[in-house]
Structures are given as structure tokens and as C-alpha cells.
C-alpha atoms as a PDB file:
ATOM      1  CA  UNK A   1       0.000   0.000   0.000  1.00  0.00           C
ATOM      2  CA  UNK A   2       1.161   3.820  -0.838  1.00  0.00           C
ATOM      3  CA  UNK A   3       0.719   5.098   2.532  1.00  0.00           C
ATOM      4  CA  UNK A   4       2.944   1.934   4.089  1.00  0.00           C
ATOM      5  CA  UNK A   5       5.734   2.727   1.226  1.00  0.00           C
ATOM      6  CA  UNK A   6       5.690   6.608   1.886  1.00  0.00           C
ATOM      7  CA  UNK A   7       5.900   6.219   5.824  1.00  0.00           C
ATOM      8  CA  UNK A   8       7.705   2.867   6.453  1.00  0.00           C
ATOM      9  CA  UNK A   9       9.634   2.339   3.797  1.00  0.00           C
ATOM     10  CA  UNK A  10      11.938   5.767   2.901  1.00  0.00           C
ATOM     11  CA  UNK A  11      12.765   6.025   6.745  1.00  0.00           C
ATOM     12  CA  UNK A  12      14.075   2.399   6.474  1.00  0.00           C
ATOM     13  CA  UNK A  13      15.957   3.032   3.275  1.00  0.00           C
ATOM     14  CA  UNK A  14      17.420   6.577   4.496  1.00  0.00           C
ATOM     15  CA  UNK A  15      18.425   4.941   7.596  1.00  0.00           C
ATOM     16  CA  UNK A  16      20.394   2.243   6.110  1.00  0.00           C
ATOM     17  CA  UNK A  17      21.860   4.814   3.466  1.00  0.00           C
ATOM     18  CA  UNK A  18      22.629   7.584   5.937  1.00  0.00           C
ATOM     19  CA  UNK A  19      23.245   5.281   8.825  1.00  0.00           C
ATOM     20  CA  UNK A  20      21.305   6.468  11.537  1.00  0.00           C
ATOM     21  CA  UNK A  21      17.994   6.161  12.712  1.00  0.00           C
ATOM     22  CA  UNK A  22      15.396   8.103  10.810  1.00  0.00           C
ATOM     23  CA  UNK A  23      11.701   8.119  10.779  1.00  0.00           C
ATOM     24  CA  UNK A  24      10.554   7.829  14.532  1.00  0.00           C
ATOM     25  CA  UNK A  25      10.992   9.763  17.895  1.00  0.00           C
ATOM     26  CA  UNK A  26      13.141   7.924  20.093  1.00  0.00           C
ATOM     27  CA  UNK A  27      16.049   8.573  21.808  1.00  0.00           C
ATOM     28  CA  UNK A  28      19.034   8.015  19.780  1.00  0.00           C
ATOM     29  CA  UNK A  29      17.141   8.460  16.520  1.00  0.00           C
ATOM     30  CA  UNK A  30      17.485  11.518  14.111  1.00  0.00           C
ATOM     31  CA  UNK A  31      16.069  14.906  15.975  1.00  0.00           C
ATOM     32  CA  UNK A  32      15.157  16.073  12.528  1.00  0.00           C
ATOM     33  CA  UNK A  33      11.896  18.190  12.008  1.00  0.00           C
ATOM     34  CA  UNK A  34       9.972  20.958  10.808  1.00  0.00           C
ATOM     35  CA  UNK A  35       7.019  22.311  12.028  1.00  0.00           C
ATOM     36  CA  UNK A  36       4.710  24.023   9.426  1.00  0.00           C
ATOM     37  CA  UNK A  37       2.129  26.859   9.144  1.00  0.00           C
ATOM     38  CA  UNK A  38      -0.447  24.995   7.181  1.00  0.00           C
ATOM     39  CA  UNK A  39      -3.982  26.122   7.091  1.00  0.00           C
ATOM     40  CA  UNK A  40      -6.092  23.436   4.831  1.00  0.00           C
ATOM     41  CA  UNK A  41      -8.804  24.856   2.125  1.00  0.00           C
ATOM     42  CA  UNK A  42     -10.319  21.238   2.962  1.00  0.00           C
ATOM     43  CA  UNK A  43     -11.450  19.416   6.194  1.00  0.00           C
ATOM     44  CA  UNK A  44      -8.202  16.960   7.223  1.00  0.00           C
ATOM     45  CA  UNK A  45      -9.753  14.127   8.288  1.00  0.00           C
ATOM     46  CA  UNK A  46      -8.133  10.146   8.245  1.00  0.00           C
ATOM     47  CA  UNK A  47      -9.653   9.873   5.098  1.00  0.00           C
ATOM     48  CA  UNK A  48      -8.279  13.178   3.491  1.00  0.00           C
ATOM     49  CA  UNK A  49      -4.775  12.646   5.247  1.00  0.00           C
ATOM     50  CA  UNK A  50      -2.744  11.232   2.471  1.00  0.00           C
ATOM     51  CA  UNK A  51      -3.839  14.223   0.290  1.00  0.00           C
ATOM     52  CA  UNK A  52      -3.134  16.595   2.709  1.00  0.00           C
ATOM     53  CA  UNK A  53       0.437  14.995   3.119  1.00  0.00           C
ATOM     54  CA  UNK A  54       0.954  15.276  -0.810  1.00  0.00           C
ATOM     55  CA  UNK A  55      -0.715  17.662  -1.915  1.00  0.00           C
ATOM     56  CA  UNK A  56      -1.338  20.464   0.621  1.00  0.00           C
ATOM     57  CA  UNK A  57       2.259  20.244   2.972  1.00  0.00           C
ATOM     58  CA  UNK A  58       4.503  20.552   0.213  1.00  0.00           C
ATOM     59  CA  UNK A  59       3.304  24.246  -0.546  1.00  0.00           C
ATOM     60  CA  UNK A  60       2.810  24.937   3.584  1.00  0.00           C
ATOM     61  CA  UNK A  61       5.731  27.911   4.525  1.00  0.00           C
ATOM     62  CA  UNK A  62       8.110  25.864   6.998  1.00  0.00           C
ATOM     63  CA  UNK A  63       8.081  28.159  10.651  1.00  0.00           C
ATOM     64  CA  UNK A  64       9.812  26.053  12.750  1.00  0.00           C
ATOM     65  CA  UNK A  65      13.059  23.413  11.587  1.00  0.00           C
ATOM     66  CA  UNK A  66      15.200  21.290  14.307  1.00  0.00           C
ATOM     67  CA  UNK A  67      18.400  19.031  13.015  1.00  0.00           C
ATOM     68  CA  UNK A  68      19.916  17.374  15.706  1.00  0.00           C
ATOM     69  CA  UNK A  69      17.641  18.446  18.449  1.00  0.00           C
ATOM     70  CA  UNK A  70      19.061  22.448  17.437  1.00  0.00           C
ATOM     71  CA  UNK A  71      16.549  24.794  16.448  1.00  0.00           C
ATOM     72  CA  UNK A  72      17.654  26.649  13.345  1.00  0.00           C
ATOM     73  CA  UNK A  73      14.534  28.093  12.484  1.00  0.00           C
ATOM     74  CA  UNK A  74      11.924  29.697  14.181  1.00  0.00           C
ATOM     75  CA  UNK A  75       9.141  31.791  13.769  1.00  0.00           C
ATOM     76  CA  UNK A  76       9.911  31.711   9.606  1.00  0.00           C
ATOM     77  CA  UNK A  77      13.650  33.471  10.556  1.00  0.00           C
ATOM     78  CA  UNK A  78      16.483  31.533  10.402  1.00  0.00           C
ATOM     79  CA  UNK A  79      18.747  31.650  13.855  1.00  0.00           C
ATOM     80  CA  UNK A  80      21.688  30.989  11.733  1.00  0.00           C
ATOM     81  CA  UNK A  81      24.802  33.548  11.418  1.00  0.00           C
ATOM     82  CA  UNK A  82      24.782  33.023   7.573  1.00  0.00           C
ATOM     83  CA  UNK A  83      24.322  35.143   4.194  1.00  0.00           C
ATOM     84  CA  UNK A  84      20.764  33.754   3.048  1.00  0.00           C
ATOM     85  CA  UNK A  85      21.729  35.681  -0.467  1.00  0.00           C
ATOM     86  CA  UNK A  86      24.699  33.711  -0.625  1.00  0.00           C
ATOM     87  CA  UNK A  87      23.793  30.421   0.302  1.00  0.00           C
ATOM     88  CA  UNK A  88      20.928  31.125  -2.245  1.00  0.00           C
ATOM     89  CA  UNK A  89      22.907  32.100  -5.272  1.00  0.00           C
ATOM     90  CA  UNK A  90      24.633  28.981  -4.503  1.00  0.00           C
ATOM     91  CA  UNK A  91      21.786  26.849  -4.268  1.00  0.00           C
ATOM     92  CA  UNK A  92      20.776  27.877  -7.777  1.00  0.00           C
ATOM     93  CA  UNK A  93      23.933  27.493  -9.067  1.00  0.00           C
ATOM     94  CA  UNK A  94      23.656  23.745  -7.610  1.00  0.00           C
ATOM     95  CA  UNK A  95      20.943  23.130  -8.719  1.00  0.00           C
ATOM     96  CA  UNK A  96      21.074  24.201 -12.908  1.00  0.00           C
ATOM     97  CA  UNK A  97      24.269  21.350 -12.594  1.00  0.00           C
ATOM     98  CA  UNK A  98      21.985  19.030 -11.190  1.00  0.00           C
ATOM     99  CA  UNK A  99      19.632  19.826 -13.971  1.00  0.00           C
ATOM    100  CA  UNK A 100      22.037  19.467 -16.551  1.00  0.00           C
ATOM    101  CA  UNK A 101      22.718  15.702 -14.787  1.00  0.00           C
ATOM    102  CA  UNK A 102      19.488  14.853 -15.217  1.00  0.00           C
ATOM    103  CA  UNK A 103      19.228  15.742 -18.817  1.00  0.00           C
ATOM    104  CA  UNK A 104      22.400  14.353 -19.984  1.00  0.00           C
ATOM    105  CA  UNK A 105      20.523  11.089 -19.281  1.00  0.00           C
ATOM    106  CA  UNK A 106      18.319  11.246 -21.600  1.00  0.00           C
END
């Protein structure tokens, strides 16, 4: 089933990949979340869930990110002492030589 792929098996495979426990909160395992301000258009119910989780998240603006049980963002403002222009431009600059990657296999 979808929803058992999605939520069982990409914290398994992450885990083995990265090497460290992903995918549950326990002590020991990853402290690795965000918390999001995400107001649905539709009821969220058990049945809606998975569409939420798809469909309505991904576009939700991140307020609140922990890695490694540090916050680094809060309130929408990154507590980081770090150029967001910079890191930016580089991001971009990443990501058109991923791009190119990806068409090169073609």
C-alpha cells in the first residue's frame, strides 16, 4: 500500500543509506523536524490525510526546523549567522548542474 511505502519504507531506506535512525521519535534516533504553518482549504480528516500529506504540505511555509535536536529556524527566521543571499545564489547554481545531470541522461 502507498501510505505503508511513503511512511515505512523511505525512513528504512534513508536509515540504512545515511546510517542512523530516521523516521521515529526515540532517543538516539534523528532529531530532525519541521514544524509548518499549514492552514487546509479542505477538512483533514483520516480519510483526506494522504492528500493533505501530498498535496497540501509541500506548498505549507516551513516556521519552525530542528536538526539534531538544534533549532535553526523559528518563527519563519532563520537563527543561523549566515548570508541567506549567498547560500541562495549557490543553491541555484547547484541546482542548474543538477539539472544538466538529469538531462544528460536522456
Amino acid at each position: 500500500e502507498l501510505v505503508n511505502a511513503l511512511w515505512g519504507m523511505n525512513p528504512l531506506a534513508v536509515s540504512r543509506v545515511w546510517g542512523s535512525r530516521i523516521g521515529e521519535l526515540s532517543e538516539g534516533a534523528a532529531a530532525d523536524l519541521i514544524a509548518v504553518d499549514y492552514a487546509p482549504v479542505t477538512p483533514l480528516t483520516e480519510e483526506s490525510l494522504l492528500g493533505h500529506l501530498l498535496f497540501g504540505l509541500g506548498s505549507a511555509r516551513v516556521d519552525t526546523t530542528i536538526v539534531g535536536g538544534r533549532v535553526l529556524m523559528h518563527g519563519g527566521r532563520l537563527l543561523l549567522d549566515l548570508d541567506e543571499r549567498e547560500v541562495s545564489a549557490k543553491a541555484r547554481e547547484a541546482a542548474h548542474d543538477v539539472w544538466r545531470r538529469f538531462a544528460s541522461l536522456s
